[in-house]
N, C-alpha and C. Protein backbone atom coordinates (compact mmCIF):
# COMPACT_ATOMS: atom_id res chain seq x y z
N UNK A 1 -34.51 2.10 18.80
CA UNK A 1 -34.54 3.38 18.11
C UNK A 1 -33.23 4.12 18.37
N UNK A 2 -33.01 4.92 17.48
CA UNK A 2 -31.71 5.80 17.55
C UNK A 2 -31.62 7.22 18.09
N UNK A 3 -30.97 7.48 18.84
CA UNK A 3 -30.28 8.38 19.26
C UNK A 3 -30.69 9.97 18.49
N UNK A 4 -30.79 10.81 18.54
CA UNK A 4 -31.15 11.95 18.03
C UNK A 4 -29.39 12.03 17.13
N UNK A 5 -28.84 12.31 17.95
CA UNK A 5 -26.85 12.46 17.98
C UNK A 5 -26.59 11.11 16.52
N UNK A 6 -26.98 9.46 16.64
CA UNK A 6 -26.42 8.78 16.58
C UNK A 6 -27.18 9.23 14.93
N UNK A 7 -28.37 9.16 14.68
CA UNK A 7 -29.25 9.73 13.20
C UNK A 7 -28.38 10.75 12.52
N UNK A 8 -27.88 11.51 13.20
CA UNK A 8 -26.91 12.44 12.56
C UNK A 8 -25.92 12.32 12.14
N UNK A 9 -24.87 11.13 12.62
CA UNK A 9 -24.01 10.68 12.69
C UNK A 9 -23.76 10.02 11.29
N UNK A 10 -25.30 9.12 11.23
CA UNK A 10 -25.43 8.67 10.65
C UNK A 10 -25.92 8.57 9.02
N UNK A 11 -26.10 10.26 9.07
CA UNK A 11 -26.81 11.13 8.25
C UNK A 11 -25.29 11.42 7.76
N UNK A 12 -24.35 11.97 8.27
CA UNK A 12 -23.38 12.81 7.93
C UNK A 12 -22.13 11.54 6.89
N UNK A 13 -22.43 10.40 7.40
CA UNK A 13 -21.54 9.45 7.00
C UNK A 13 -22.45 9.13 5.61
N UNK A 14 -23.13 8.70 5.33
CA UNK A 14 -23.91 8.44 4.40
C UNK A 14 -23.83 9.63 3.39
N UNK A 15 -23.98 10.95 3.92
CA UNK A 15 -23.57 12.22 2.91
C UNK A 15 -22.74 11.88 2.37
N UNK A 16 -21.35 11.92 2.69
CA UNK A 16 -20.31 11.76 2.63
C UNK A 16 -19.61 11.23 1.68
N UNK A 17 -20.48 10.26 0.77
CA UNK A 17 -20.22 9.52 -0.33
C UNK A 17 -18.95 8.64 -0.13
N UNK A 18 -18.95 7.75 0.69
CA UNK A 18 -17.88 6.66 0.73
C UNK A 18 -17.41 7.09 1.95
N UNK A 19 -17.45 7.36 2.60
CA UNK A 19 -16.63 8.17 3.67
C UNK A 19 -16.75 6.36 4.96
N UNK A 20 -17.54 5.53 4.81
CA UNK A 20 -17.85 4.57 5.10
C UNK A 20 -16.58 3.13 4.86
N UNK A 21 -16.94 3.61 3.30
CA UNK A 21 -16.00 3.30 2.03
C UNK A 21 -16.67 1.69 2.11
N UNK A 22 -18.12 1.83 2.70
CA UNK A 22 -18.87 0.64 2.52
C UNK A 22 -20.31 0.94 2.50
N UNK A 23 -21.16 1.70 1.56
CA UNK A 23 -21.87 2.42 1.24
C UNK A 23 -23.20 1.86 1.35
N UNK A 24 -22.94 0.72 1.22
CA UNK A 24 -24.09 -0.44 1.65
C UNK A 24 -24.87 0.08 2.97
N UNK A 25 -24.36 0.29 3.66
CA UNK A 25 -24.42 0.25 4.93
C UNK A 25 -25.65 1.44 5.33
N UNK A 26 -25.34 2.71 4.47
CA UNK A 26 -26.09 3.89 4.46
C UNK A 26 -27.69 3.80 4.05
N UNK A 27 -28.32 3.79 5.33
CA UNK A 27 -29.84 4.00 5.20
C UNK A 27 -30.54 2.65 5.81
N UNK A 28 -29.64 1.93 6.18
CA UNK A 28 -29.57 0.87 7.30
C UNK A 28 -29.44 1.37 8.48
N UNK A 29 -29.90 0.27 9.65
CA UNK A 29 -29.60 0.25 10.47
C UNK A 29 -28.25 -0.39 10.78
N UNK A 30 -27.51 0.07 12.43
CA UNK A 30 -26.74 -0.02 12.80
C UNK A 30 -26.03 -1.55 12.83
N UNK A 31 -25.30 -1.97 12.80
CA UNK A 31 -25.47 -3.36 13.66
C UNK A 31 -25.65 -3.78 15.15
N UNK A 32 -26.14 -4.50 15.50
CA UNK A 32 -26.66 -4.54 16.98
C UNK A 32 -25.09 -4.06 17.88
N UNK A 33 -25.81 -3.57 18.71
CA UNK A 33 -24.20 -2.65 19.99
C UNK A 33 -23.69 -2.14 19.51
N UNK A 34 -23.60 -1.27 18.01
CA UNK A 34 -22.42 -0.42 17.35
C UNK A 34 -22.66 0.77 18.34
N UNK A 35 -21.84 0.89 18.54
CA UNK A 35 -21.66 2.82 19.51
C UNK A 35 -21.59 3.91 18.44
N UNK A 36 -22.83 3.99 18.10
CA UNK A 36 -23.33 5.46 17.28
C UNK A 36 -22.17 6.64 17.55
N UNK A 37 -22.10 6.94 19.09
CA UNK A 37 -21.69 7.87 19.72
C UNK A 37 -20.03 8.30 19.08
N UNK A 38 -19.52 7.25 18.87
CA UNK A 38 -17.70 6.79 18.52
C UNK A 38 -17.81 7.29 17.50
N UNK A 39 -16.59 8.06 17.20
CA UNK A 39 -15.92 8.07 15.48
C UNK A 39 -15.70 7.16 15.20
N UNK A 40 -15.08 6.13 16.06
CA UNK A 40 -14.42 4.66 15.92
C UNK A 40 -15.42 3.73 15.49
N UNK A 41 -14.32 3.05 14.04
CA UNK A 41 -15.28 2.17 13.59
C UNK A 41 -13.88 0.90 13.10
N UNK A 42 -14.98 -0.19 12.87
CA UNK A 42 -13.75 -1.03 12.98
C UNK A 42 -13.24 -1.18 11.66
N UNK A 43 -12.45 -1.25 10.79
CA UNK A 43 -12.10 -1.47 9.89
C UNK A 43 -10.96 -3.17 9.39
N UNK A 44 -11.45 -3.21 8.24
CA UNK A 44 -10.39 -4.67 7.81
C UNK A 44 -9.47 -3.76 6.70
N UNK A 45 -8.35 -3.78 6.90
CA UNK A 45 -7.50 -3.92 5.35
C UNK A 45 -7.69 -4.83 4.85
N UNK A 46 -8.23 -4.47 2.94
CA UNK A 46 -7.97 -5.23 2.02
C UNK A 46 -6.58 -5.80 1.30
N UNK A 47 -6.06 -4.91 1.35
CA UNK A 47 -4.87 -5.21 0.37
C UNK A 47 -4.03 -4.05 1.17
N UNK A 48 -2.17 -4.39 1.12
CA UNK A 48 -1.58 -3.42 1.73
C UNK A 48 -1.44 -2.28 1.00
N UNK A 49 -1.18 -1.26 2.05
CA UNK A 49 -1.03 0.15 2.00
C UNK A 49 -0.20 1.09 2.48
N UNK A 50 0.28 1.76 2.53
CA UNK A 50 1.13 2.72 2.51
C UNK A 50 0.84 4.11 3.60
N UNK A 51 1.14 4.52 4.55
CA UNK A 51 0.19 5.59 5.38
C UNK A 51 1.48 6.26 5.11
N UNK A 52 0.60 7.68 4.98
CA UNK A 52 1.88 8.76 4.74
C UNK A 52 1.29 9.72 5.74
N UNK A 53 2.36 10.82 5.99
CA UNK A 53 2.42 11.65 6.64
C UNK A 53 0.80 12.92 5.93
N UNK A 54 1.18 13.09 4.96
CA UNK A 54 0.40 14.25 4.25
C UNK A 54 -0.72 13.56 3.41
N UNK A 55 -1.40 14.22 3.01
CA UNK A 55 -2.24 13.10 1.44
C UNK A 55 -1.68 13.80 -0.19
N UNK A 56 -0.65 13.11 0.00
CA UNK A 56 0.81 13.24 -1.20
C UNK A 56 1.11 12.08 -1.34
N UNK A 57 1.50 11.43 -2.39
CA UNK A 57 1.97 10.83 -2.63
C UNK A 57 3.31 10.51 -2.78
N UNK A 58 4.18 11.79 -2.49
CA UNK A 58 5.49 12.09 -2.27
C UNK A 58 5.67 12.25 -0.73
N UNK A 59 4.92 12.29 0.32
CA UNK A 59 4.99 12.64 1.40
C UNK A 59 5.44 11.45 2.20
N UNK A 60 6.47 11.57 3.71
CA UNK A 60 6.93 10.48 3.86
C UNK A 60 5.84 9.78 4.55
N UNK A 61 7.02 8.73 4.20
CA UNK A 61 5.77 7.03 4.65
C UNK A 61 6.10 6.99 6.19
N UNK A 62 4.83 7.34 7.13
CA UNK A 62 4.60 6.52 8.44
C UNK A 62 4.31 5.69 9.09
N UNK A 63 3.91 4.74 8.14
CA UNK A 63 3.36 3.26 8.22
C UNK A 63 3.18 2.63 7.11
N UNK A 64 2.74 1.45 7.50
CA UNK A 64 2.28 0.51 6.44
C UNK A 64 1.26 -0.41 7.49
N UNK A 65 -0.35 -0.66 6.59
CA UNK A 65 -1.20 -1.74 7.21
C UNK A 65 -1.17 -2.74 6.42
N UNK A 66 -0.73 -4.03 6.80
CA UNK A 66 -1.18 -5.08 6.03
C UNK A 66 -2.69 -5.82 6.06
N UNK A 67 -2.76 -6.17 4.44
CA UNK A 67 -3.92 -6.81 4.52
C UNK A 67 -3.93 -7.92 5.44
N UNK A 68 -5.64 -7.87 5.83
CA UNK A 68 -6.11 -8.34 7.00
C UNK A 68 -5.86 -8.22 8.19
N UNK A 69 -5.19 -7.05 8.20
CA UNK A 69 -5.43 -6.28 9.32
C UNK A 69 -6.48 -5.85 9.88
N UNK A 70 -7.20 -5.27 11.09
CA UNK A 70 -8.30 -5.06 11.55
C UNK A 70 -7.68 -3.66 12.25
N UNK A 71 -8.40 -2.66 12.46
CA UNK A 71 -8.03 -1.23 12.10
C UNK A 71 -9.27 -0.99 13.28
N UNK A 72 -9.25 -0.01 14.15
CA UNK A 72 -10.06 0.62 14.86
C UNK A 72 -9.83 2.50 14.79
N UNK A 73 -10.77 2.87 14.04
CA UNK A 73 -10.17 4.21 13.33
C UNK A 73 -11.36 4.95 13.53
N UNK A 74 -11.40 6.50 13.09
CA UNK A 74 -11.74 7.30 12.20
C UNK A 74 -11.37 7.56 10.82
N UNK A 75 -12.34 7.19 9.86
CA UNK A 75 -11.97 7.49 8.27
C UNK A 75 -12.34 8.61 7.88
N UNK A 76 -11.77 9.65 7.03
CA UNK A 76 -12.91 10.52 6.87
C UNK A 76 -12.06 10.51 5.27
N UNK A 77 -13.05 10.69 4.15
CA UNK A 77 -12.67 10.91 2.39
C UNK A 77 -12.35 12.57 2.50
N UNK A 78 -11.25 12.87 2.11
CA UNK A 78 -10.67 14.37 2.59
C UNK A 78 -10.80 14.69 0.92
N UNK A 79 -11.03 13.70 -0.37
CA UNK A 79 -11.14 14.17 -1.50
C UNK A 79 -9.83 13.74 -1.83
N UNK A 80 -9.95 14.06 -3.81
CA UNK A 80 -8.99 13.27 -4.47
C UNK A 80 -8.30 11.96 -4.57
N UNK A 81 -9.11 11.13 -3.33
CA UNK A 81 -8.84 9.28 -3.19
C UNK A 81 -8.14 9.68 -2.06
N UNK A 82 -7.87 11.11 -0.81
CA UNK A 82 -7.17 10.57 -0.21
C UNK A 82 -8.04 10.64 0.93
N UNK A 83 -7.56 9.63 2.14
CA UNK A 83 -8.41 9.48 3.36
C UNK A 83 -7.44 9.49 4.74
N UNK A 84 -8.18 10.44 5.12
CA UNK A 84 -7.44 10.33 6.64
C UNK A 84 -7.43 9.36 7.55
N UNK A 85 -6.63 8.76 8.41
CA UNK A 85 -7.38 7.46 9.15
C UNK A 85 -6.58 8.53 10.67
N UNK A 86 -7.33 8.45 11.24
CA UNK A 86 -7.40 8.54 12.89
C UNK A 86 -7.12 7.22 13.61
N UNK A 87 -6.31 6.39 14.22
CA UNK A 87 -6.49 5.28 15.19
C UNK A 87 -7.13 5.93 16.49
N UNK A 88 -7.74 4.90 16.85
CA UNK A 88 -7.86 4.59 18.07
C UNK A 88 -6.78 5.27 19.44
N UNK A 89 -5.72 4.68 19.21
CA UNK A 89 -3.99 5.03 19.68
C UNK A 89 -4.09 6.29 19.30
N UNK A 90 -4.43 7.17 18.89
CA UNK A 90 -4.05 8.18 18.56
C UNK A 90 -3.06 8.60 17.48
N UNK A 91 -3.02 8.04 16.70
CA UNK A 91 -2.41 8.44 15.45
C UNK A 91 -2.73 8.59 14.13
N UNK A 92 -2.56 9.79 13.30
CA UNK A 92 -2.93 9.71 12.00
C UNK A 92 -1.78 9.90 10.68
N UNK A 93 -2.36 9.16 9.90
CA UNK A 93 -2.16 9.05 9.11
C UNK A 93 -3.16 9.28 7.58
N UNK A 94 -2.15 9.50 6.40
CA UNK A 94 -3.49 9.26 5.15
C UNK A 94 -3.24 7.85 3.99
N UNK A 95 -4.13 7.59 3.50
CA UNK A 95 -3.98 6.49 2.90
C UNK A 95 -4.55 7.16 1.81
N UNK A 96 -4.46 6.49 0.36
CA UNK A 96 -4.85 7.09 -1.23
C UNK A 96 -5.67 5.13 -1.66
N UNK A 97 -6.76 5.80 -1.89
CA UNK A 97 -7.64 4.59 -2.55
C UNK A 97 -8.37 4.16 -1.28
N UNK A 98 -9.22 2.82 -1.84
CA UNK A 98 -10.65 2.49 -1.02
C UNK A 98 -10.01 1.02 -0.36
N UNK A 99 -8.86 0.96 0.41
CA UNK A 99 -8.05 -0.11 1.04
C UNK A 99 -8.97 -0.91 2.34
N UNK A 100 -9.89 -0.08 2.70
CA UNK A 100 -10.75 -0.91 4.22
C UNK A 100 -11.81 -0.75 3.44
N UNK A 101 -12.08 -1.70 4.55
CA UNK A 101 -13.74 -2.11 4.57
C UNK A 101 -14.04 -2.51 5.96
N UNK A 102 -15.16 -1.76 6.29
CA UNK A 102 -15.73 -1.88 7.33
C UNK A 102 -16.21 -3.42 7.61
N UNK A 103 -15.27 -3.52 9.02
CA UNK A 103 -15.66 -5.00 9.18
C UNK A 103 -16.87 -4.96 10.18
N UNK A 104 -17.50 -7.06 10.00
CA UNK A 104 -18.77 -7.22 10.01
C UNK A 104 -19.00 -7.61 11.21
């Protein structure tokens, strides 16, 4: 059973409409040992991407993830296709479009 905290968590991501950006997932259970508790979730790049400073598309570039990459983040859909990613490491960046997918 879940967590009072982790239901919420889990409530709030599922609101969120993609915020997952693997939607499947919403109204399921966890996968076995996922840490409810974490923002951190693991992510795969699909295809490469571009991390910018701002969510502009003119804004400068601070990275780049290549596909098949594996990503340990916070995502959150900030609106208009753009998404914030939080690492792990401590760094953010935004990405434009639905580039991860929550890996399995």
């Amino acid at each position: 059973m879940m967590s009072g905290i982790a239901m919420n968590r889990l409530a709030k991501l599922c609101a969120a409409g993609g915020l997952l950006l693997s939607v499947a997932a919403c109204g399921s259970s966890p996968r076995p040992g996922a840490d409810m508790s974490s923002p951190y979730l693991h992510y795969v790049v699909e295809r490469d991407v571009v991390v910018r400073r701002t969510a502009n598309a003119g804004a400068d570039q601070v990275g780049r993830l290549a596909a098949g990459t594996v990503l340990t983040a916070e995502v959150v859909d900030i609106g208009d296709g753009w998404f914030r990613v939080h690492s792990d490491s401590g760094r953010t960046g935004y990405i434009f479009g639905r580039p991860l997918r929550l890996a399995e």
